[in-house]
PDB file of N, CA and C in Angstrom:
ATOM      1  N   UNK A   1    -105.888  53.100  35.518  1.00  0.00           N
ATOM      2  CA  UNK A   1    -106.155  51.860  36.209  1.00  0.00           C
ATOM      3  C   UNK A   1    -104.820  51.241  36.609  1.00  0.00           C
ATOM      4  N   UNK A   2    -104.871  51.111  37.850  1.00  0.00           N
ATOM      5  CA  UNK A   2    -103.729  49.882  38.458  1.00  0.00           C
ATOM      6  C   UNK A   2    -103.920  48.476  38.228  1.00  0.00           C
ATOM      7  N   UNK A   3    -102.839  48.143  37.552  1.00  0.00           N
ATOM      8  CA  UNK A   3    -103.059  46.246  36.912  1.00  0.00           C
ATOM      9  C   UNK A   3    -101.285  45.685  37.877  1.00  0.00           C
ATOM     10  N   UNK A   4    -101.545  44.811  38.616  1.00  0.00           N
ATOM     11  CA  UNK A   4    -100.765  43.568  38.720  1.00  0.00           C
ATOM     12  C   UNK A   4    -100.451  42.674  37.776  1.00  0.00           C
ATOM     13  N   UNK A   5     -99.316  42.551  36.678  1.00  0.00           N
ATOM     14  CA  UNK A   5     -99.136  41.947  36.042  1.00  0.00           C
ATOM     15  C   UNK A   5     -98.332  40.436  36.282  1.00  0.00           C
ATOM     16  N   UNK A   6     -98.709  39.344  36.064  1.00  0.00           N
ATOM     17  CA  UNK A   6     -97.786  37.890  36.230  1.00  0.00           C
ATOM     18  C   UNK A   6     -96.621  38.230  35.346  1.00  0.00           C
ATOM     19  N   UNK A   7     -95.504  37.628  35.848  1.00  0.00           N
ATOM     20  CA  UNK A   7     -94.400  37.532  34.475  1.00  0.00           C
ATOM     21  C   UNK A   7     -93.511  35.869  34.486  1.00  0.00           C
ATOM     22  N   UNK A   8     -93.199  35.622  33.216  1.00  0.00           N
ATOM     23  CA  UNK A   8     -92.556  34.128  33.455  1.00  0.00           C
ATOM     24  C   UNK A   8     -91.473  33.957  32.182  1.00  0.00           C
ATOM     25  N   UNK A   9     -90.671  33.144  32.625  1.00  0.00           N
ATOM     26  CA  UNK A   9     -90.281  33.284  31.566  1.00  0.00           C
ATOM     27  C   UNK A   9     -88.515  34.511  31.817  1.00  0.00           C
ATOM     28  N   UNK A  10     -87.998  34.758  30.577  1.00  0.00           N
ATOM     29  CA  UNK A  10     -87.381  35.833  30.290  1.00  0.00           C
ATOM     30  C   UNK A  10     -87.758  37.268  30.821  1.00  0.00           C
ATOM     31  N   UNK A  11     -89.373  37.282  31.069  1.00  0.00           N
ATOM     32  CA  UNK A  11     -89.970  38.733  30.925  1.00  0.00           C
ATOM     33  C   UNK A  11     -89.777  39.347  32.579  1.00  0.00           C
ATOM     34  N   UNK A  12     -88.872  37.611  33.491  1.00  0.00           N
ATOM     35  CA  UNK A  12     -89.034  37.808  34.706  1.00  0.00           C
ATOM     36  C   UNK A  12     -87.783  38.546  34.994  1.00  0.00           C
ATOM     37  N   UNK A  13     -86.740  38.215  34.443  1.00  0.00           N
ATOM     38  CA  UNK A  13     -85.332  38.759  34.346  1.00  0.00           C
ATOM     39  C   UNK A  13     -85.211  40.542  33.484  1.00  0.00           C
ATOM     40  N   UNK A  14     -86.533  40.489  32.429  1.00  0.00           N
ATOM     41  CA  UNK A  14     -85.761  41.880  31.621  1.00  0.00           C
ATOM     42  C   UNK A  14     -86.706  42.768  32.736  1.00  0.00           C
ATOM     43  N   UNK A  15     -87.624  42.238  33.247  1.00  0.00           N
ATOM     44  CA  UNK A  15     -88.160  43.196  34.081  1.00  0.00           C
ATOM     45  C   UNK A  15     -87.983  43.675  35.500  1.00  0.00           C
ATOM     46  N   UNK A  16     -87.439  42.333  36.277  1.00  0.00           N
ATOM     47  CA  UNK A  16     -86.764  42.049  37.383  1.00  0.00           C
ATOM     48  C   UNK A  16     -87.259  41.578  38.536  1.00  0.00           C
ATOM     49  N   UNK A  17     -88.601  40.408  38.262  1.00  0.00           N
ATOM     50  CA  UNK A  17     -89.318  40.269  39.111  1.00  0.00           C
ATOM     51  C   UNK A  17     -90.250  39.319  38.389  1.00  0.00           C
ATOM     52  N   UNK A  18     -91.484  38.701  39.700  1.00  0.00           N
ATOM     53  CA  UNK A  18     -92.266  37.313  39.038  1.00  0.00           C
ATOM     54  C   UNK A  18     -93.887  38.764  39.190  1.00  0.00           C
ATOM     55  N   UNK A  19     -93.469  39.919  39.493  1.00  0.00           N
ATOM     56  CA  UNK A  19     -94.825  40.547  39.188  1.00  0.00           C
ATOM     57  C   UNK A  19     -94.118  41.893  38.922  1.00  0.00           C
ATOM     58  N   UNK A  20     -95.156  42.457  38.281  1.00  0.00           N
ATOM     59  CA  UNK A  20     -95.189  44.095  38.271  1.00  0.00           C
ATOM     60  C   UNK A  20     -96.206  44.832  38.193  1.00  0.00           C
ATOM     61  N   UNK A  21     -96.193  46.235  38.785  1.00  0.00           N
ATOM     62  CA  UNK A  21     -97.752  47.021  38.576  1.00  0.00           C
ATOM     63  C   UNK A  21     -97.340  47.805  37.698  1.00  0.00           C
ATOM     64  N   UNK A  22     -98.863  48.167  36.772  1.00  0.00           N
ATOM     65  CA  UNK A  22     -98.722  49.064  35.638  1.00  0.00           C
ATOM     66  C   UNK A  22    -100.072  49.483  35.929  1.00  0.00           C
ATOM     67  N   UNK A  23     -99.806  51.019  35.552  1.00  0.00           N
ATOM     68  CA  UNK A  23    -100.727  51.963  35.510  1.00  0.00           C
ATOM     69  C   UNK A  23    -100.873  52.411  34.163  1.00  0.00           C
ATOM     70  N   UNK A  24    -102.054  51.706  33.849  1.00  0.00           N
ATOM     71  CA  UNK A  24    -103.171  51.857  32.195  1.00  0.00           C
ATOM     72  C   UNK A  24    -103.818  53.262  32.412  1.00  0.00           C
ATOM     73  N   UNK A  25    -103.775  53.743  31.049  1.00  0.00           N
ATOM     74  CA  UNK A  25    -104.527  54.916  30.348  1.00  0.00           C
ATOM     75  C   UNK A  25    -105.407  53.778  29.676  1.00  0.00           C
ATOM     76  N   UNK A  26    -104.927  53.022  28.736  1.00  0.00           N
ATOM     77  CA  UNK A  26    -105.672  52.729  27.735  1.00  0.00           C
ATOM     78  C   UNK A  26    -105.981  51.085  28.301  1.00  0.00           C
ATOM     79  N   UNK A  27    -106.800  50.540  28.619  1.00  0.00           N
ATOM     80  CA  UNK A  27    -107.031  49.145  29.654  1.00  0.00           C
ATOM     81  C   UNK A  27    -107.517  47.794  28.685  1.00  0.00           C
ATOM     82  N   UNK A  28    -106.428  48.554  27.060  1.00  0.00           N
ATOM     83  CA  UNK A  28    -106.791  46.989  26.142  1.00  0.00           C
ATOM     84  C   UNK A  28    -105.598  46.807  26.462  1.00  0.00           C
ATOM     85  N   UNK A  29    -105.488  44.934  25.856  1.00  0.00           N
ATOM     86  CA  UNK A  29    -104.002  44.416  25.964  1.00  0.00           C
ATOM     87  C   UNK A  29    -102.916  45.270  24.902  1.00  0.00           C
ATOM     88  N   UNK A  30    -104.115  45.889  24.177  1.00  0.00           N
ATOM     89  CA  UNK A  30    -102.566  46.534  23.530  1.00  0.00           C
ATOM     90  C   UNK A  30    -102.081  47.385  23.787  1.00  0.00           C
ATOM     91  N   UNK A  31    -102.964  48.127  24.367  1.00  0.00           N
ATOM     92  CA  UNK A  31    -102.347  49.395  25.487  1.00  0.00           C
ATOM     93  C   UNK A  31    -101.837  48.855  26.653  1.00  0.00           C
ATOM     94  N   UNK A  32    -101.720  47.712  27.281  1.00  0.00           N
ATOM     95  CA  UNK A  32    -101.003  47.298  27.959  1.00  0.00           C
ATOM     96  C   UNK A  32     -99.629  46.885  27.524  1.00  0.00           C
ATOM     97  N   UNK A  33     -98.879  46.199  26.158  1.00  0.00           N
ATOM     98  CA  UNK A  33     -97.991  45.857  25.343  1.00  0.00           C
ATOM     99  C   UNK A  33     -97.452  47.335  25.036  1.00  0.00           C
ATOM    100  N   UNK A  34     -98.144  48.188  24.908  1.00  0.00           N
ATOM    101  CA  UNK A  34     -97.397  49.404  24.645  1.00  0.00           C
ATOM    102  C   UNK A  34     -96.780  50.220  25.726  1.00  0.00           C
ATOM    103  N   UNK A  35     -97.648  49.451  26.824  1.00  0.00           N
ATOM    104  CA  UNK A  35     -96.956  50.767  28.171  1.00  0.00           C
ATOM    105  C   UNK A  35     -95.366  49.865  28.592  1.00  0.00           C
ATOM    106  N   UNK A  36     -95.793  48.436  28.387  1.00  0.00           N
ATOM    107  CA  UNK A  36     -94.679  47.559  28.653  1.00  0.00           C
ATOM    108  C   UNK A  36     -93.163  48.017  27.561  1.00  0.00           C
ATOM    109  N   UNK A  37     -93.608  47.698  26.934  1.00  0.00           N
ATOM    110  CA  UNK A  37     -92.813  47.974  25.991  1.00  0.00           C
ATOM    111  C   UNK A  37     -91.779  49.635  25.800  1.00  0.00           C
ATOM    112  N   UNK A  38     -92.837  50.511  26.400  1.00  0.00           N
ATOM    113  CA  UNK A  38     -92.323  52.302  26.470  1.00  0.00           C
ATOM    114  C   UNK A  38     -91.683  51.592  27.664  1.00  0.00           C
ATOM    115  N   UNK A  39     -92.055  51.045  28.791  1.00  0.00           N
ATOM    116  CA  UNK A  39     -91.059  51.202  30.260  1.00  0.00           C
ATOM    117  C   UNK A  39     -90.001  49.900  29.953  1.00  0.00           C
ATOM    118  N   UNK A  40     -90.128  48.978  29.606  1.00  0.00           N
ATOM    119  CA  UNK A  40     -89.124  48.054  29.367  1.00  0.00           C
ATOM    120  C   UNK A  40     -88.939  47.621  27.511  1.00  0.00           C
ATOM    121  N   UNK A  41     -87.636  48.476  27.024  1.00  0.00           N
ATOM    122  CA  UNK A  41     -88.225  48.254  25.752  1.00  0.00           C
ATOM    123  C   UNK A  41     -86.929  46.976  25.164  1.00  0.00           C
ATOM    124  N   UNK A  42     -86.377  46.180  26.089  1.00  0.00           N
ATOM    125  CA  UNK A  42     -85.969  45.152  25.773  1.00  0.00           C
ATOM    126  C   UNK A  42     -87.016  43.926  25.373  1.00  0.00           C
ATOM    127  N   UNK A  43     -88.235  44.453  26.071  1.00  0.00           N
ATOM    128  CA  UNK A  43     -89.514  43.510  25.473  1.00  0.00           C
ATOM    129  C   UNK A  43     -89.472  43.481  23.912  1.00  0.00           C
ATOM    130  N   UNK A  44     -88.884  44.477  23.472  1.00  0.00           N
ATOM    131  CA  UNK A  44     -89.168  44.585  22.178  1.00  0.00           C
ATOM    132  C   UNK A  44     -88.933  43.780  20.710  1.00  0.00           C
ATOM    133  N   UNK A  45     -87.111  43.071  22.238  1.00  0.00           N
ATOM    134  CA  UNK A  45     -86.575  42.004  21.150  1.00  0.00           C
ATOM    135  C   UNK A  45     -87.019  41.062  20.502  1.00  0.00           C
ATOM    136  N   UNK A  46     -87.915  40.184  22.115  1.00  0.00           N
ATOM    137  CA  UNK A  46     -88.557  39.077  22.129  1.00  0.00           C
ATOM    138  C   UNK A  46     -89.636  38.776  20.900  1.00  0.00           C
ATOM    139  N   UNK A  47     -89.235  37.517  20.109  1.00  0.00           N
ATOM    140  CA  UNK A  47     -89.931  37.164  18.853  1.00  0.00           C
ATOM    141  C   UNK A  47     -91.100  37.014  18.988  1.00  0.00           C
ATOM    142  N   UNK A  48     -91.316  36.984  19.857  1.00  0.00           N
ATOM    143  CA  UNK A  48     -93.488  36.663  20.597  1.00  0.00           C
ATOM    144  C   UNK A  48     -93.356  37.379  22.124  1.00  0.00           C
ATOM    145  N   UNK A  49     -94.381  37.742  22.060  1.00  0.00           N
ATOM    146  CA  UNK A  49     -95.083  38.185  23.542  1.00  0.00           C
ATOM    147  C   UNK A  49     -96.471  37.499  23.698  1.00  0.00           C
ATOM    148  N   UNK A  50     -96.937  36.641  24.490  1.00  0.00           N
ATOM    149  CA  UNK A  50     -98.245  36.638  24.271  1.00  0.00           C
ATOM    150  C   UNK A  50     -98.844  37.744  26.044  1.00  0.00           C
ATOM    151  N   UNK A  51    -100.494  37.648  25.846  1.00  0.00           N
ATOM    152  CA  UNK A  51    -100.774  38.062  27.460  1.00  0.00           C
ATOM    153  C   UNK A  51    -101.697  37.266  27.478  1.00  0.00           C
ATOM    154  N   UNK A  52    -101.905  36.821  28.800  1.00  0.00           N
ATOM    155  CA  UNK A  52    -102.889  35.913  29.062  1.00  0.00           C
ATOM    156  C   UNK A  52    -103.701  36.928  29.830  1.00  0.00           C
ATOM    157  N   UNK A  53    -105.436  36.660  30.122  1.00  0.00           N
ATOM    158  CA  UNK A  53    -106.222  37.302  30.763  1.00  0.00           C
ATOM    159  C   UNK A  53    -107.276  36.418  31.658  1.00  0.00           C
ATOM    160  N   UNK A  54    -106.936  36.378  32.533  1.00  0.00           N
ATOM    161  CA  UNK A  54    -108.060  35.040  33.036  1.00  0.00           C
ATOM    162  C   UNK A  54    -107.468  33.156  32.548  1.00  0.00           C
ATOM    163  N   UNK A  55    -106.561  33.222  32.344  1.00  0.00           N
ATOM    164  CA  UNK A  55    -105.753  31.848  31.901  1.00  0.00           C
ATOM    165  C   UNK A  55    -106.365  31.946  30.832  1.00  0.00           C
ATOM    166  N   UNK A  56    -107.009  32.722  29.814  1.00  0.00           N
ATOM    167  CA  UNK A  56    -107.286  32.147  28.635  1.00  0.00           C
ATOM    168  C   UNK A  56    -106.194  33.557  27.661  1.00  0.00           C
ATOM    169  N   UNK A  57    -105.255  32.742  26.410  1.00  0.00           N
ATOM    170  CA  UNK A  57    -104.707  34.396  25.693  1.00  0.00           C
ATOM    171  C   UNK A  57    -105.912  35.143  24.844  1.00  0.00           C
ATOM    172  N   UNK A  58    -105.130  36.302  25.024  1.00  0.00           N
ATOM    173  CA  UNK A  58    -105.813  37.617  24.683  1.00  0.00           C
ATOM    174  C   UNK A  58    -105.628  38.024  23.532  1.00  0.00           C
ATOM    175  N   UNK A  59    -106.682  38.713  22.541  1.00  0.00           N
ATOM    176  CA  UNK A  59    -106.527  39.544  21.324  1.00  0.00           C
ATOM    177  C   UNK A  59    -106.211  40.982  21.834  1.00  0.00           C
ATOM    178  N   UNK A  60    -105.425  41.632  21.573  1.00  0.00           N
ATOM    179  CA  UNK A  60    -104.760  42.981  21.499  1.00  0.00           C
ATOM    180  C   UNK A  60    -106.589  44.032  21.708  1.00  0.00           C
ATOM    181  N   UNK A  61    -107.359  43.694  21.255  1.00  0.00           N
ATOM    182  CA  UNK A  61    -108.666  44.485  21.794  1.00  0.00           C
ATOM    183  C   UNK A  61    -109.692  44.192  22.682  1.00  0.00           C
ATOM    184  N   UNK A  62    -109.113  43.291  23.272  1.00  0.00           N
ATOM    185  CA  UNK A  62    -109.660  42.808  24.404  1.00  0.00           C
ATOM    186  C   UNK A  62    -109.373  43.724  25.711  1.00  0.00           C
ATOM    187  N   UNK A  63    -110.339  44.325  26.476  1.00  0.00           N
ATOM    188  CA  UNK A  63    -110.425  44.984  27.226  1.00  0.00           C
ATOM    189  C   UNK A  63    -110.126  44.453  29.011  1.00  0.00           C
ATOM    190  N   UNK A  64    -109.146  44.960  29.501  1.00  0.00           N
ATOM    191  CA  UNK A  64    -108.842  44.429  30.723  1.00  0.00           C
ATOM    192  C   UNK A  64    -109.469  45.507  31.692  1.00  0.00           C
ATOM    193  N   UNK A  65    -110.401  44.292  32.808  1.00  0.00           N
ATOM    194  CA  UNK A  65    -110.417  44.981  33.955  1.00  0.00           C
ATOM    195  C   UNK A  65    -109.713  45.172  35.076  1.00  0.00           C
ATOM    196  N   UNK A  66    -109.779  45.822  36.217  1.00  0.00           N
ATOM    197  CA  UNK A  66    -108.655  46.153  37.329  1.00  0.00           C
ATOM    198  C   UNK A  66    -108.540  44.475  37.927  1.00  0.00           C
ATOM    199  N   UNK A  67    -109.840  43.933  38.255  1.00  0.00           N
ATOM    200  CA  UNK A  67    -110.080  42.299  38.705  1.00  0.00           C
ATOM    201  C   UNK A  67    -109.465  41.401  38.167  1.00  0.00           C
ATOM    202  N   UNK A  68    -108.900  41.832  36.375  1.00  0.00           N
ATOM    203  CA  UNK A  68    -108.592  40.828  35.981  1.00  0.00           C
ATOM    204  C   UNK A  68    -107.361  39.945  35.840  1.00  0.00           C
ATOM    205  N   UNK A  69    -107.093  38.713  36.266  1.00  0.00           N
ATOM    206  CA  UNK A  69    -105.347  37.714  36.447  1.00  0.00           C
ATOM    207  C   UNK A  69    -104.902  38.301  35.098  1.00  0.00           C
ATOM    208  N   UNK A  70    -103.766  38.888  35.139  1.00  0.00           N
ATOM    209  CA  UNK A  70    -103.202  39.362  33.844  1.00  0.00           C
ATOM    210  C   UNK A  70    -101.396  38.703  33.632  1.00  0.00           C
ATOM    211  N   UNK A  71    -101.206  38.082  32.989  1.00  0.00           N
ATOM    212  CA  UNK A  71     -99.482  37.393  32.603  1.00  0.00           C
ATOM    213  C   UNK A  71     -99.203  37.412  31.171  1.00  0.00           C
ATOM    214  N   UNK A  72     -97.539  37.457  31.032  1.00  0.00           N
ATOM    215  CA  UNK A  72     -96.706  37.944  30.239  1.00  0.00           C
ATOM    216  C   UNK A  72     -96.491  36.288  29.872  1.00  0.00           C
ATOM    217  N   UNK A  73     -96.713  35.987  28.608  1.00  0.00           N
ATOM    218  CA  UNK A  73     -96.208  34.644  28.278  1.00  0.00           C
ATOM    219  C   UNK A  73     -95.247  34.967  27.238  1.00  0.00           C
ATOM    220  N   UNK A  74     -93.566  34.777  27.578  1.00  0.00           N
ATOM    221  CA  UNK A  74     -92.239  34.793  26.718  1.00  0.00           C
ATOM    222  C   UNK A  74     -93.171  33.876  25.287  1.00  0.00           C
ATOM    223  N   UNK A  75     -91.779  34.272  24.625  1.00  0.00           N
ATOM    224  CA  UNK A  75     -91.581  32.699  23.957  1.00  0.00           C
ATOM    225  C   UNK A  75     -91.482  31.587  24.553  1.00  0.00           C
ATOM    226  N   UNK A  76     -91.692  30.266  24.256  1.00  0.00           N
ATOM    227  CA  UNK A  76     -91.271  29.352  24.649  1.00  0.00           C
ATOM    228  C   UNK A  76     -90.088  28.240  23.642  1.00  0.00           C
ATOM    229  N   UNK A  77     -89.036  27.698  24.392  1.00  0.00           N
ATOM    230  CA  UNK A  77     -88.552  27.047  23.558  1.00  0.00           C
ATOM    231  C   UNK A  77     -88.590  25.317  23.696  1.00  0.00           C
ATOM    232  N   UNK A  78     -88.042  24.609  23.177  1.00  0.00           N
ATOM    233  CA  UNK A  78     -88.185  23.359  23.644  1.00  0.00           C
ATOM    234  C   UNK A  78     -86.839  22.501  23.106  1.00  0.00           C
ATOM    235  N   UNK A  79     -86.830  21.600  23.857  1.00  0.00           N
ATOM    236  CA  UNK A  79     -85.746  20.568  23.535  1.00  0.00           C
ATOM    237  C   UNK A  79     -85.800  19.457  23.524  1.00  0.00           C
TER     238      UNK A  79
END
């Protein structure tokens, strides 16, 4: 499956862009975190990753469809 991913944040710089496509074998978020992670594995540093699916975040077995708004939420910090 071809997914359009959102990115924001840090994830826009380690990846190099405000989108990216990824091509899923496995179409849960955690098979999505894992393909991210094998192609960009500076993701790896980052103390949190969340993914959002439809503006609402995702549990790691939550199943993504090709339709579905998919984004990379960094950490966030505050001041």
């Amino acid at each position: 499956m071809e997914l359009n991913v959102l990115l924001f944040g840090v994830t826009k710089d380690i990846i190099g862009g405000s989108t990216t496509s990824v091509t899923l074998e496995d179409s849960s978020v955690l098979g999505l975190k894992s393909k991210l992670f094998d192609d960009y594995p500076k993701l790896k540093g980052l103390n949190s990753l969340l993914i959002a699916v439809n503006n609402e975040y995702a549990d790691d077995d939550l199943i993504i469809k090709s339709s579905d708004e998919v984004a990379i939420i960094p950490p966030v910090s505050g001041g």
